[in-house]
PDB file of N, CA and C in Angstrom:
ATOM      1  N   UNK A   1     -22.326 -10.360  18.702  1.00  0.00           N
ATOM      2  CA  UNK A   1     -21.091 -11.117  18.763  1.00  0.00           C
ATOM      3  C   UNK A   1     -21.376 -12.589  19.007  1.00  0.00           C
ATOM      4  N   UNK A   2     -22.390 -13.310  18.183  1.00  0.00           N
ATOM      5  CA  UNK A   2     -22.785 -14.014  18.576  1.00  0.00           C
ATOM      6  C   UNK A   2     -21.686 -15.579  18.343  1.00  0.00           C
ATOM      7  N   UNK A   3     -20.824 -15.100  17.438  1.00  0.00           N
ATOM      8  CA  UNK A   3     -19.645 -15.874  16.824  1.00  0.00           C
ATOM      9  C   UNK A   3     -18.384 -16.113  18.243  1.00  0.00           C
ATOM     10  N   UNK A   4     -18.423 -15.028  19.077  1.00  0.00           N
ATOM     11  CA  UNK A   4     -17.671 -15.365  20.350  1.00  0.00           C
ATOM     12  C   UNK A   4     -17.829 -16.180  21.021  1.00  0.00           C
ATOM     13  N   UNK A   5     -19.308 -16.890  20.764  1.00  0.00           N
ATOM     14  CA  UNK A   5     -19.673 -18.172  21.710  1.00  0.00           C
ATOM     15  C   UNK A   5     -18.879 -19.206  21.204  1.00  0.00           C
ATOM     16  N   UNK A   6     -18.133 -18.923  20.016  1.00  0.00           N
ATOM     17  CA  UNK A   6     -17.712 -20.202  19.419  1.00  0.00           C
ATOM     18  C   UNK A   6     -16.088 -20.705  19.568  1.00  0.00           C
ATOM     19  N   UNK A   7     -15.426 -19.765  20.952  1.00  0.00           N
ATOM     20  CA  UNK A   7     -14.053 -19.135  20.970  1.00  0.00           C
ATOM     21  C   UNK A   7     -13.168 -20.534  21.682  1.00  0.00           C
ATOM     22  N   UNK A   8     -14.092 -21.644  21.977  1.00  0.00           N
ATOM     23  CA  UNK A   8     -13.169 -22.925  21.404  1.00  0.00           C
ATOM     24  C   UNK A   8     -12.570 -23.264  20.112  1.00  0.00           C
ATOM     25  N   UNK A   9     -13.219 -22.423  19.313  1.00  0.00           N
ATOM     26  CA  UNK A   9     -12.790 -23.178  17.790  1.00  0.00           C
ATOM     27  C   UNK A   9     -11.540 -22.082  17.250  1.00  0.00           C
ATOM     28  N   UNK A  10     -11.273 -21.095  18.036  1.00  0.00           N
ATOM     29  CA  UNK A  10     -10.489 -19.568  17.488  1.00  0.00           C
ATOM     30  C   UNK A  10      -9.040 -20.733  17.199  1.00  0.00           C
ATOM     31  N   UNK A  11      -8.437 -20.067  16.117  1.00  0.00           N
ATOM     32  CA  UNK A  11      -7.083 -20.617  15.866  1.00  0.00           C
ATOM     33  C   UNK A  11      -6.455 -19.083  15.489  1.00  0.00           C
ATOM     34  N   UNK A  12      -5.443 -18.841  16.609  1.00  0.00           N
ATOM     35  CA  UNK A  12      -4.778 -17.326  15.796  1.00  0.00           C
ATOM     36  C   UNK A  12      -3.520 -17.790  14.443  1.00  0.00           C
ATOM     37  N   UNK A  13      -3.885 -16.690  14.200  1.00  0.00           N
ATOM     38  CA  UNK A  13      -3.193 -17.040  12.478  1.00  0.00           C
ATOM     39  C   UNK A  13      -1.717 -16.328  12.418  1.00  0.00           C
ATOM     40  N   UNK A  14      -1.236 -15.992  13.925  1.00  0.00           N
ATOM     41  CA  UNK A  14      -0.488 -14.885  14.266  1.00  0.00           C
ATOM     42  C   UNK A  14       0.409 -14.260  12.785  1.00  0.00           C
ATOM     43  N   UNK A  15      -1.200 -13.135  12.480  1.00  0.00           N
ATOM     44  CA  UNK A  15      -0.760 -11.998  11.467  1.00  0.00           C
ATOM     45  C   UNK A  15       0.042 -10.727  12.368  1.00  0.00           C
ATOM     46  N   UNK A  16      -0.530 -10.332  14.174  1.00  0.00           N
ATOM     47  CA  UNK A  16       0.077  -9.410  14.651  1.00  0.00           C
ATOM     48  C   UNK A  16      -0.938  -8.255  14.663  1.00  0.00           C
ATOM     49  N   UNK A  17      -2.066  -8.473  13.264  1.00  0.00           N
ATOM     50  CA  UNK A  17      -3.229  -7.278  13.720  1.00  0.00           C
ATOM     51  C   UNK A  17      -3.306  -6.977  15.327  1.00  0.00           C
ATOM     52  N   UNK A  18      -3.383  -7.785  16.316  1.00  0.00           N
ATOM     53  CA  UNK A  18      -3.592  -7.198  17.577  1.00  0.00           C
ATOM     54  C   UNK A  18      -2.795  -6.679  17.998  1.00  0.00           C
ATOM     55  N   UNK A  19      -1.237  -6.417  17.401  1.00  0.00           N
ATOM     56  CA  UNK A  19      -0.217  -5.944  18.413  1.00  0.00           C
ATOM     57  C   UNK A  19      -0.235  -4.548  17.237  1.00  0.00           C
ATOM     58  N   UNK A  20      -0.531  -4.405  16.052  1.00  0.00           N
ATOM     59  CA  UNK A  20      -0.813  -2.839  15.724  1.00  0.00           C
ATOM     60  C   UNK A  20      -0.994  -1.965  16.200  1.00  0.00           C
ATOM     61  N   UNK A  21      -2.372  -2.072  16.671  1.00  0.00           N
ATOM     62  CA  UNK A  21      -3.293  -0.737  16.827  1.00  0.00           C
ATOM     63  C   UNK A  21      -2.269  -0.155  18.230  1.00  0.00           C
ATOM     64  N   UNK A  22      -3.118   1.349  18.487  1.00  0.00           N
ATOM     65  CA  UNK A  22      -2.664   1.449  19.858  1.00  0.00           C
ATOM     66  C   UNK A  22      -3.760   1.447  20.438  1.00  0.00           C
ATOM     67  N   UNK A  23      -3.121   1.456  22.100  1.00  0.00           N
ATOM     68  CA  UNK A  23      -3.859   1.063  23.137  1.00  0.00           C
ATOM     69  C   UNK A  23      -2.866   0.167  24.389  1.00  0.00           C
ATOM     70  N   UNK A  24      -3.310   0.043  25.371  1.00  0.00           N
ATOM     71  CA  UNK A  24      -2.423  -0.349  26.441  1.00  0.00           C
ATOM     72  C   UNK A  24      -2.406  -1.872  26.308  1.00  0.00           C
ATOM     73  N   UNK A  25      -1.382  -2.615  26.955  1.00  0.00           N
ATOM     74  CA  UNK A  25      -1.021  -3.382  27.080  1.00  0.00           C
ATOM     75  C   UNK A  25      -0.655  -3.763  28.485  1.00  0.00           C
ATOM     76  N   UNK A  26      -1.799  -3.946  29.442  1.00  0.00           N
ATOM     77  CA  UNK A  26      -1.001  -3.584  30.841  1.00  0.00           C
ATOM     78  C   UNK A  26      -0.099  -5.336  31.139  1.00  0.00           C
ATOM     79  N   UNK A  27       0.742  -4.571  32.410  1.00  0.00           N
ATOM     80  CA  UNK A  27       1.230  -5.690  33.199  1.00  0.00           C
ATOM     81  C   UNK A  27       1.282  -5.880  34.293  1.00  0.00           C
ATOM     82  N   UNK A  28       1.980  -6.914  34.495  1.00  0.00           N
ATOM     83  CA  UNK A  28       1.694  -7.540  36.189  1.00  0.00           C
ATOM     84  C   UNK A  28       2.981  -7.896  36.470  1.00  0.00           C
ATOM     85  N   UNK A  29       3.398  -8.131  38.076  1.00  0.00           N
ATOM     86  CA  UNK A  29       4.478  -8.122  38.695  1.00  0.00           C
ATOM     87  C   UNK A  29       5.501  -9.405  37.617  1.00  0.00           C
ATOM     88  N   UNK A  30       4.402 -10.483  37.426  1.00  0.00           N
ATOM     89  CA  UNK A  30       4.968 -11.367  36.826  1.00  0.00           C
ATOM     90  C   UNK A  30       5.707 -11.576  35.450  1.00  0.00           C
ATOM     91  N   UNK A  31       4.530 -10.634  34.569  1.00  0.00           N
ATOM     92  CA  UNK A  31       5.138 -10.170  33.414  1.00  0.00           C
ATOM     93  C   UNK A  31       6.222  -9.559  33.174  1.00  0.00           C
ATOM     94  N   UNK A  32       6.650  -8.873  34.098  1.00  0.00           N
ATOM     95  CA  UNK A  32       7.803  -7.921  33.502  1.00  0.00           C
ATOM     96  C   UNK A  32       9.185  -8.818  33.866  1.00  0.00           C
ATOM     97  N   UNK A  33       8.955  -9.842  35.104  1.00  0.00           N
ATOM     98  CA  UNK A  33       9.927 -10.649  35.471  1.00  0.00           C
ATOM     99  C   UNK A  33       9.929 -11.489  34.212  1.00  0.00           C
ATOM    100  N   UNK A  34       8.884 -12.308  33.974  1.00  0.00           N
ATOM    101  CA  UNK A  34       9.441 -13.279  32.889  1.00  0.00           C
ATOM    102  C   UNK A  34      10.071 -12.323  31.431  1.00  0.00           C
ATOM    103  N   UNK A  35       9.751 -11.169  31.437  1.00  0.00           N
ATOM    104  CA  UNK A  35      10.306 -10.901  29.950  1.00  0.00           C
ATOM    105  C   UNK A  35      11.301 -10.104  30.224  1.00  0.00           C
ATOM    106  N   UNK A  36      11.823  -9.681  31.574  1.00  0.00           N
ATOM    107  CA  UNK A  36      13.245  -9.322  31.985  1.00  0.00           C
ATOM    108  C   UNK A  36      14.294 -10.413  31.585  1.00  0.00           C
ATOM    109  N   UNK A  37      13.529 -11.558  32.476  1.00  0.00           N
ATOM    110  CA  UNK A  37      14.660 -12.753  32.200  1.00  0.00           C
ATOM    111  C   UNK A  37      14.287 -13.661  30.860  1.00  0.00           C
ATOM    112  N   UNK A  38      13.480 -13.317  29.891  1.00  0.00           N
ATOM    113  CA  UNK A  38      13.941 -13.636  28.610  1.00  0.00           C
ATOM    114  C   UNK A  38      14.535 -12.615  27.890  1.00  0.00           C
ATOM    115  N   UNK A  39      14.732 -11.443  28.257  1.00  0.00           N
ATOM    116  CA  UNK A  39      15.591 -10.588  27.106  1.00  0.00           C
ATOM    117  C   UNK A  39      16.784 -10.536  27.727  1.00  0.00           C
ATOM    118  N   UNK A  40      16.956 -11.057  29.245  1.00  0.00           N
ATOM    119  CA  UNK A  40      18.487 -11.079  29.778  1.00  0.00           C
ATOM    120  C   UNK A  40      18.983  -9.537  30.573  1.00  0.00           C
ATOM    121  N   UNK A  41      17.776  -8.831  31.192  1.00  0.00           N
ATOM    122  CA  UNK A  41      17.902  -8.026  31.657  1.00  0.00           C
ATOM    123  C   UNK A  41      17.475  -7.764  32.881  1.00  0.00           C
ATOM    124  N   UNK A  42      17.984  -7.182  33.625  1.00  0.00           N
ATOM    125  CA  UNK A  42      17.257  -6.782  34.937  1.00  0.00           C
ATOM    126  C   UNK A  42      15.960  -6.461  35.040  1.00  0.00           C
ATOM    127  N   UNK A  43      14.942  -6.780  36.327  1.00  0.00           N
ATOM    128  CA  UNK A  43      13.443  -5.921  35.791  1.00  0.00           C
ATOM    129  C   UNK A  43      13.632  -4.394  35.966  1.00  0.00           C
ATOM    130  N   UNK A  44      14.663  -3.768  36.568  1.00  0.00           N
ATOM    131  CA  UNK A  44      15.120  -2.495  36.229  1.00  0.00           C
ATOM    132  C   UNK A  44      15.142  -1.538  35.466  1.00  0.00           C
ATOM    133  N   UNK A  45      15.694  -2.389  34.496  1.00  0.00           N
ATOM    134  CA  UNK A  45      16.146  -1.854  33.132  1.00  0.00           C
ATOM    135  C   UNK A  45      15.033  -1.998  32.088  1.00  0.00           C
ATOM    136  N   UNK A  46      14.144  -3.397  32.342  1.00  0.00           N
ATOM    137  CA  UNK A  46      13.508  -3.753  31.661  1.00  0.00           C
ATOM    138  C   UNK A  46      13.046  -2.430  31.851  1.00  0.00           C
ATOM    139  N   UNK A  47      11.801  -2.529  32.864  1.00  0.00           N
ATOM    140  CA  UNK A  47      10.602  -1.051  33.497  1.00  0.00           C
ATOM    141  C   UNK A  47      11.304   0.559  32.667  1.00  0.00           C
ATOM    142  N   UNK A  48      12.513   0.687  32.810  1.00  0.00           N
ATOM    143  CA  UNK A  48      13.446   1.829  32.656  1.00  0.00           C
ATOM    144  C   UNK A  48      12.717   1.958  30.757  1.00  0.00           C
ATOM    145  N   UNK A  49      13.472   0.997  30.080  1.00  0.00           N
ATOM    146  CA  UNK A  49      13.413   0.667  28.951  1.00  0.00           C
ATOM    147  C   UNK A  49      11.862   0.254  28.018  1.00  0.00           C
ATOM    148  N   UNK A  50      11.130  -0.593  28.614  1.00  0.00           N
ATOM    149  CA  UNK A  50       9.669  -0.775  27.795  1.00  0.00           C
ATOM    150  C   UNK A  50       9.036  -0.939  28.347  1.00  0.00           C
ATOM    151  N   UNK A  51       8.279   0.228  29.416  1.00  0.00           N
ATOM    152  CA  UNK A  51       6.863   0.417  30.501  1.00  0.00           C
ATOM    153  C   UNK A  51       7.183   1.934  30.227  1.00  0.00           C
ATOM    154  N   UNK A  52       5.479   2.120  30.981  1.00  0.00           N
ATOM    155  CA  UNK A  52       5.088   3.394  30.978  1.00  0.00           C
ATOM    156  C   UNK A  52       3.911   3.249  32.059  1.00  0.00           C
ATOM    157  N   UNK A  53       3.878   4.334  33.088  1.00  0.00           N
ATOM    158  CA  UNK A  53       2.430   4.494  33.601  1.00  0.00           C
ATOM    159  C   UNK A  53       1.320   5.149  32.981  1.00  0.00           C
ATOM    160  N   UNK A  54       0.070   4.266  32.978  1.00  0.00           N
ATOM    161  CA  UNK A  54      -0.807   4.910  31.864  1.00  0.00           C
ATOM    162  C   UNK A  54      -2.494   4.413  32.377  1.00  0.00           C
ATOM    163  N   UNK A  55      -3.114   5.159  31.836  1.00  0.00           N
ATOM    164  CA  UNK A  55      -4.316   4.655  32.663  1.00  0.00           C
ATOM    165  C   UNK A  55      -4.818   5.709  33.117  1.00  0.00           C
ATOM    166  N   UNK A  56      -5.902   5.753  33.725  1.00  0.00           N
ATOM    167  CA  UNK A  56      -7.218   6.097  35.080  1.00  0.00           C
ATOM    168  C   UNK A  56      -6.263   5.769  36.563  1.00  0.00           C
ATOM    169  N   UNK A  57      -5.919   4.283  36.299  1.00  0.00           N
ATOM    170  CA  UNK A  57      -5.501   3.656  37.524  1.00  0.00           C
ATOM    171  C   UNK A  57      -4.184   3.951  37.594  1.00  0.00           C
ATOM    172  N   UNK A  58      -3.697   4.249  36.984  1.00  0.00           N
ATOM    173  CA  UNK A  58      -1.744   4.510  37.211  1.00  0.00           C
ATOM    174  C   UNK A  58      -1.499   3.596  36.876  1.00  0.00           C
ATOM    175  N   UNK A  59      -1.752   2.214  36.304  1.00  0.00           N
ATOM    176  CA  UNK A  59      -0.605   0.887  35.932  1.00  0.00           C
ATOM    177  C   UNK A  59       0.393   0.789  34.905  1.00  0.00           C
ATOM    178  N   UNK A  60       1.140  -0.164  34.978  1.00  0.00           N
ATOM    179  CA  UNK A  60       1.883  -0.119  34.359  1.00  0.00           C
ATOM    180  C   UNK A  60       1.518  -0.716  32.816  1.00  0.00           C
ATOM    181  N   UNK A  61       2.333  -0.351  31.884  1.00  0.00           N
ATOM    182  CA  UNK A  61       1.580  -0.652  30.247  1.00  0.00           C
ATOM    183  C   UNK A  61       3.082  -0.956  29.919  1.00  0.00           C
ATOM    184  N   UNK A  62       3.222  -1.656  28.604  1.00  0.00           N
ATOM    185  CA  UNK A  62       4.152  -1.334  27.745  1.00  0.00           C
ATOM    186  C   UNK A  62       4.408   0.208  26.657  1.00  0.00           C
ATOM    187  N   UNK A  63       5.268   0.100  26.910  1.00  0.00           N
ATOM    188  CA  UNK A  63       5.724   1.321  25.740  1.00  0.00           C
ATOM    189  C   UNK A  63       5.086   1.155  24.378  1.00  0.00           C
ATOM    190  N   UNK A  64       4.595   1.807  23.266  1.00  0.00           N
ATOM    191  CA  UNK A  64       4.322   1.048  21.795  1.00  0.00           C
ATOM    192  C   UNK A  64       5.578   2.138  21.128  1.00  0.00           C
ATOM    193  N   UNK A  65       5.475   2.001  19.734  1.00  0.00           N
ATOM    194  CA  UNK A  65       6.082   1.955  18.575  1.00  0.00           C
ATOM    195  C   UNK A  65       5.803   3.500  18.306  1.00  0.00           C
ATOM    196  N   UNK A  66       6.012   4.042  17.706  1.00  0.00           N
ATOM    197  CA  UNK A  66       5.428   5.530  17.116  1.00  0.00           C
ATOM    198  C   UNK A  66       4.403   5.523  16.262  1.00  0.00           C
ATOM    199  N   UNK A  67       4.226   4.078  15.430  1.00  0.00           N
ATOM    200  CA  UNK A  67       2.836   3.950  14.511  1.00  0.00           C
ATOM    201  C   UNK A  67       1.684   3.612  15.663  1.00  0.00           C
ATOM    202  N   UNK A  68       2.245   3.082  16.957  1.00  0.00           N
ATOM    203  CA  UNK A  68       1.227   2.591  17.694  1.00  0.00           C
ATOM    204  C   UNK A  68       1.496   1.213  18.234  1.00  0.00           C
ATOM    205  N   UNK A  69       2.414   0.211  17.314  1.00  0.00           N
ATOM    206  CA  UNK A  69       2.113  -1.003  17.524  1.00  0.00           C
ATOM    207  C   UNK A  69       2.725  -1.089  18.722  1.00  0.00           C
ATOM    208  N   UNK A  70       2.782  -2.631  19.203  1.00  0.00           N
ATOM    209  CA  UNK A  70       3.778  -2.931  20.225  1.00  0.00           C
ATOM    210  C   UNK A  70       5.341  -2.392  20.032  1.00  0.00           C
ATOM    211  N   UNK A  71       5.752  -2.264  21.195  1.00  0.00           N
ATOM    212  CA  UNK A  71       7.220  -2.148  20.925  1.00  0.00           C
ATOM    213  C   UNK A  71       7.685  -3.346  20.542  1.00  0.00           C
ATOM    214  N   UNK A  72       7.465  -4.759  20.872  1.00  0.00           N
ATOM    215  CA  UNK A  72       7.746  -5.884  20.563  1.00  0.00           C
ATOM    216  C   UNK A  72       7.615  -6.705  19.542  1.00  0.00           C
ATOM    217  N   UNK A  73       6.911  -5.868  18.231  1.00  0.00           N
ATOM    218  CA  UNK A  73       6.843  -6.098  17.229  1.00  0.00           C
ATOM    219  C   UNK A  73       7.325  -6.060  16.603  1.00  0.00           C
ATOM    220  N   UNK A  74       8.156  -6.782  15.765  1.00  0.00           N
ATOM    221  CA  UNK A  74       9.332  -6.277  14.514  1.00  0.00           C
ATOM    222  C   UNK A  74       9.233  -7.819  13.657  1.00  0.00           C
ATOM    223  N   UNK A  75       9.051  -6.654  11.988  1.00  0.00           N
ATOM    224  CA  UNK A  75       8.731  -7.676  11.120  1.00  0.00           C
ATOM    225  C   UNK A  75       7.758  -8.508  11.204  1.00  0.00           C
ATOM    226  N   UNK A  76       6.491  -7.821  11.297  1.00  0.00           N
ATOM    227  CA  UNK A  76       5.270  -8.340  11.720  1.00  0.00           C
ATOM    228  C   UNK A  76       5.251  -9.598  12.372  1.00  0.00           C
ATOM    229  N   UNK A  77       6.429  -9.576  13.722  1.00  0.00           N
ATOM    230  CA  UNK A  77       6.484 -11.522  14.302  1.00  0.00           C
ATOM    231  C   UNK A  77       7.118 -10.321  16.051  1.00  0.00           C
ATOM    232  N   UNK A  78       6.020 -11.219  16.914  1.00  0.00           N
ATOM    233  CA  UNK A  78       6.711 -10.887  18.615  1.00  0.00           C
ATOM    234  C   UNK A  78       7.833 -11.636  19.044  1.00  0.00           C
ATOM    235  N   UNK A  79       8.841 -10.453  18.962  1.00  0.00           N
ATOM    236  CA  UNK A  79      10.218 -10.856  19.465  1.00  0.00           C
ATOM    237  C   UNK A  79      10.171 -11.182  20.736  1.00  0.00           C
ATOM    238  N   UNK A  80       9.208 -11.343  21.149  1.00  0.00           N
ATOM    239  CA  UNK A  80       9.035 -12.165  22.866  1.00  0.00           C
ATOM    240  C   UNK A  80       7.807 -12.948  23.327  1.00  0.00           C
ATOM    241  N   UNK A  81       7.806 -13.597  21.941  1.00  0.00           N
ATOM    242  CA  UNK A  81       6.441 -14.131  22.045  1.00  0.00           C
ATOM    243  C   UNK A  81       6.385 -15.660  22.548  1.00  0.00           C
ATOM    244  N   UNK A  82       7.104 -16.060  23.153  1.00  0.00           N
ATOM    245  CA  UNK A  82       7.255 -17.189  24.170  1.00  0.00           C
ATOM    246  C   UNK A  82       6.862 -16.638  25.582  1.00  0.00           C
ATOM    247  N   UNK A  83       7.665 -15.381  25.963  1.00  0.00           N
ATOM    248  CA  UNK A  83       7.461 -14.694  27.253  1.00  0.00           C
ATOM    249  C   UNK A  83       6.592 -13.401  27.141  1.00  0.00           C
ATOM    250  N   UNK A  84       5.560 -13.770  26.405  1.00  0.00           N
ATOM    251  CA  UNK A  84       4.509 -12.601  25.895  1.00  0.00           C
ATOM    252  C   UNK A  84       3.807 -12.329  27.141  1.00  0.00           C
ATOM    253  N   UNK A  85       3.392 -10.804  27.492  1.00  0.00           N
ATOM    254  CA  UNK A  85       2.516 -10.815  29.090  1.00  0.00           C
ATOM    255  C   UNK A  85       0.982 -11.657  28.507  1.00  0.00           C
ATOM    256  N   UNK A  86       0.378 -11.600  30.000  1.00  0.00           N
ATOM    257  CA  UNK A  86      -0.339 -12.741  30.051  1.00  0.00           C
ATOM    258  C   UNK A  86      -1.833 -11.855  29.359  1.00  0.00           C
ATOM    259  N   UNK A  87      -2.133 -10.496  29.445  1.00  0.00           N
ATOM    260  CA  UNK A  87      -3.009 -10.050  28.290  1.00  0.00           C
ATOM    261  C   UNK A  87      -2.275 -10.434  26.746  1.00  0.00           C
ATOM    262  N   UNK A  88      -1.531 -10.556  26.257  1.00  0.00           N
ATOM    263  CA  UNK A  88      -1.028 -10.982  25.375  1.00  0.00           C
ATOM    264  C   UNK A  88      -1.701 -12.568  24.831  1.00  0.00           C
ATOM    265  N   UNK A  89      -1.277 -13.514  26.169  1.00  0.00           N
ATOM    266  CA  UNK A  89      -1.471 -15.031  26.191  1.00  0.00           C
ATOM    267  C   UNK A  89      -2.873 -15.358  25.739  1.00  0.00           C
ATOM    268  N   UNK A  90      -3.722 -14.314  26.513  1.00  0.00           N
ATOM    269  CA  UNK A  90      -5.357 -14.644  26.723  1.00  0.00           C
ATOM    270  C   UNK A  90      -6.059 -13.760  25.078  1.00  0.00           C
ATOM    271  N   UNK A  91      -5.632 -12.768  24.588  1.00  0.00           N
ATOM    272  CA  UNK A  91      -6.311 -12.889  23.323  1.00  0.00           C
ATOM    273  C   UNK A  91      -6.750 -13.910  22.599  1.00  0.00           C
ATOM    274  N   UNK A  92      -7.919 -13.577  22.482  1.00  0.00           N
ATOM    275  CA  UNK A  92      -8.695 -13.086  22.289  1.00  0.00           C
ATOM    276  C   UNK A  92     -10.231 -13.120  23.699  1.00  0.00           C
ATOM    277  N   UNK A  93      -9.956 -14.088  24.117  1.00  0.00           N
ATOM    278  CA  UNK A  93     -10.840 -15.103  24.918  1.00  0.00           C
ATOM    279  C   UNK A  93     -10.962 -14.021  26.143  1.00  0.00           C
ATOM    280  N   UNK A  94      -9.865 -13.692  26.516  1.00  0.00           N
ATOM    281  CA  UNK A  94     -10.686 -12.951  28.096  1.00  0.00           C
ATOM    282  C   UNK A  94     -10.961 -11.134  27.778  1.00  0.00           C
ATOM    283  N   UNK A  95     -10.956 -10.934  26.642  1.00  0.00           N
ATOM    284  CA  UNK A  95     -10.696  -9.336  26.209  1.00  0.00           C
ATOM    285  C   UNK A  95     -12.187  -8.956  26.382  1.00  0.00           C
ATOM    286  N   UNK A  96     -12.958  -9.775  25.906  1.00  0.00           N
ATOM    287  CA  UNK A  96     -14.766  -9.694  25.668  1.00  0.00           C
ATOM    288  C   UNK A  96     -14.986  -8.867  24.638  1.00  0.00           C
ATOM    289  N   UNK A  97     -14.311  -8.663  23.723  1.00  0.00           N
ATOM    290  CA  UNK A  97     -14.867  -7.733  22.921  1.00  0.00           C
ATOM    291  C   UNK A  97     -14.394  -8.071  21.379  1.00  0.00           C
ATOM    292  N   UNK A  98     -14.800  -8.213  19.990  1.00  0.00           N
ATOM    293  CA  UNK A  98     -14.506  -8.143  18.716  1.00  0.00           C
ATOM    294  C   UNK A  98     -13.437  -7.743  18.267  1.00  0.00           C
ATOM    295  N   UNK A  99     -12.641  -8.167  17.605  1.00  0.00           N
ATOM    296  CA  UNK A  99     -11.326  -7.185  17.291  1.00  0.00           C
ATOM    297  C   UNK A  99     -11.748  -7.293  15.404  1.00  0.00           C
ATOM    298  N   UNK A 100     -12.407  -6.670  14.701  1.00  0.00           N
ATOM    299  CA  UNK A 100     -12.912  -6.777  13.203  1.00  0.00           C
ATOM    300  C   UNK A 100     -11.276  -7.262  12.410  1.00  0.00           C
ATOM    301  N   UNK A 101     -10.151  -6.651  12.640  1.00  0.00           N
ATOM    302  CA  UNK A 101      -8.863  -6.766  11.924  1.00  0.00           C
ATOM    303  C   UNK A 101      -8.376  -8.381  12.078  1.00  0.00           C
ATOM    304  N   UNK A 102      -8.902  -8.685  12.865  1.00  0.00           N
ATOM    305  CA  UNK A 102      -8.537 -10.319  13.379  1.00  0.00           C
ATOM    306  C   UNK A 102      -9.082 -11.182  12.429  1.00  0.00           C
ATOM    307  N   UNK A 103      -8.099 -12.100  11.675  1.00  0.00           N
ATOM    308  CA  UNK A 103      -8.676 -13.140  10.775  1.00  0.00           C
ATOM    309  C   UNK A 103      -9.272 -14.488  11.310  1.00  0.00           C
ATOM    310  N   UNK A 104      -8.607 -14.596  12.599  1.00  0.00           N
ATOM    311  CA  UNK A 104      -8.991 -16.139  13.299  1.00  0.00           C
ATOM    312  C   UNK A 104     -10.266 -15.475  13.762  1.00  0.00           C
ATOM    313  N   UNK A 105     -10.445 -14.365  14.076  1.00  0.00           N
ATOM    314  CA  UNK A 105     -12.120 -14.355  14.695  1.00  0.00           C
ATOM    315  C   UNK A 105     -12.845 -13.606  13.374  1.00  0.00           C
ATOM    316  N   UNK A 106     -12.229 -13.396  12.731  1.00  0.00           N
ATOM    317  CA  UNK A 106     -13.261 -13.353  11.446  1.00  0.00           C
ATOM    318  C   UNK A 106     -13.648 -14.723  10.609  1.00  0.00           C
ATOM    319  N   UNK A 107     -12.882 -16.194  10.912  1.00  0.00           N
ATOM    320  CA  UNK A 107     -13.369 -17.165  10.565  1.00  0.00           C
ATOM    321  C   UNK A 107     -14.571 -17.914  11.664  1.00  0.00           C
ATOM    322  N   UNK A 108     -14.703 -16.883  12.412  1.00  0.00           N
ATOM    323  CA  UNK A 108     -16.289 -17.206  13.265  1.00  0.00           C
ATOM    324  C   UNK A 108     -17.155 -16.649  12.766  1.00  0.00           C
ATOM    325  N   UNK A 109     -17.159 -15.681  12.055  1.00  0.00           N
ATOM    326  CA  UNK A 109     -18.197 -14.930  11.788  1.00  0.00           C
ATOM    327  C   UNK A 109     -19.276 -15.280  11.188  1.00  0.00           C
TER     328      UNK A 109
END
């Protein structure tokens, strides 16, 4: 991965390949507040509505899609992608690992 050294230069091309696949999406106390109060909902309802406990550790995740993707995906564009959680924010850079479907880190390659 020797192209990850180069993850100043990453520009995402936001195609959404990362919000496809499945796999967790965890969150934090903070996350669910900011995207409660951008969809205009309680964190109640939010948790009620798009979380799940999942894990080894019990944390909390988002819900996905039935193909897998995010629930927050529609029309290949994040309907909350201003108040995206903060694993969301940090793709690619703090994940440590290759994502091959990714075009901005396939222009490191």
């Amino acid at each position: 991965m020797d192209h990850m050294d180069n993850m100043e230069h990453f520009r995402c091309r936001r195609c959404g390949q990362c919000c496809r696949r499945r796999g967790y999406v965890w969150l934090e106390t903070h996350d669910v507040e900011r995207l409660a109060e951008f969809l205009g909902i309680d964190t109640d309802t939010f948790l009620d509505r798009f979380t799940r406990i999942a894990g080894r550790a019990r944390d909390l995740s988002l819900i996905e899609n039935d193909d897998g993707s995010c629930v927050f995906l529609k029309n290949g564009r994040c309907e909350v992608y201003q108040a995206r959680p903060l694993q969301c924010r940090t793709f690619p850079w703090a994940w440590g690992q290759d994502d091959p479907e990714c075009p901005g880190l396939a222009e490191l390659r």
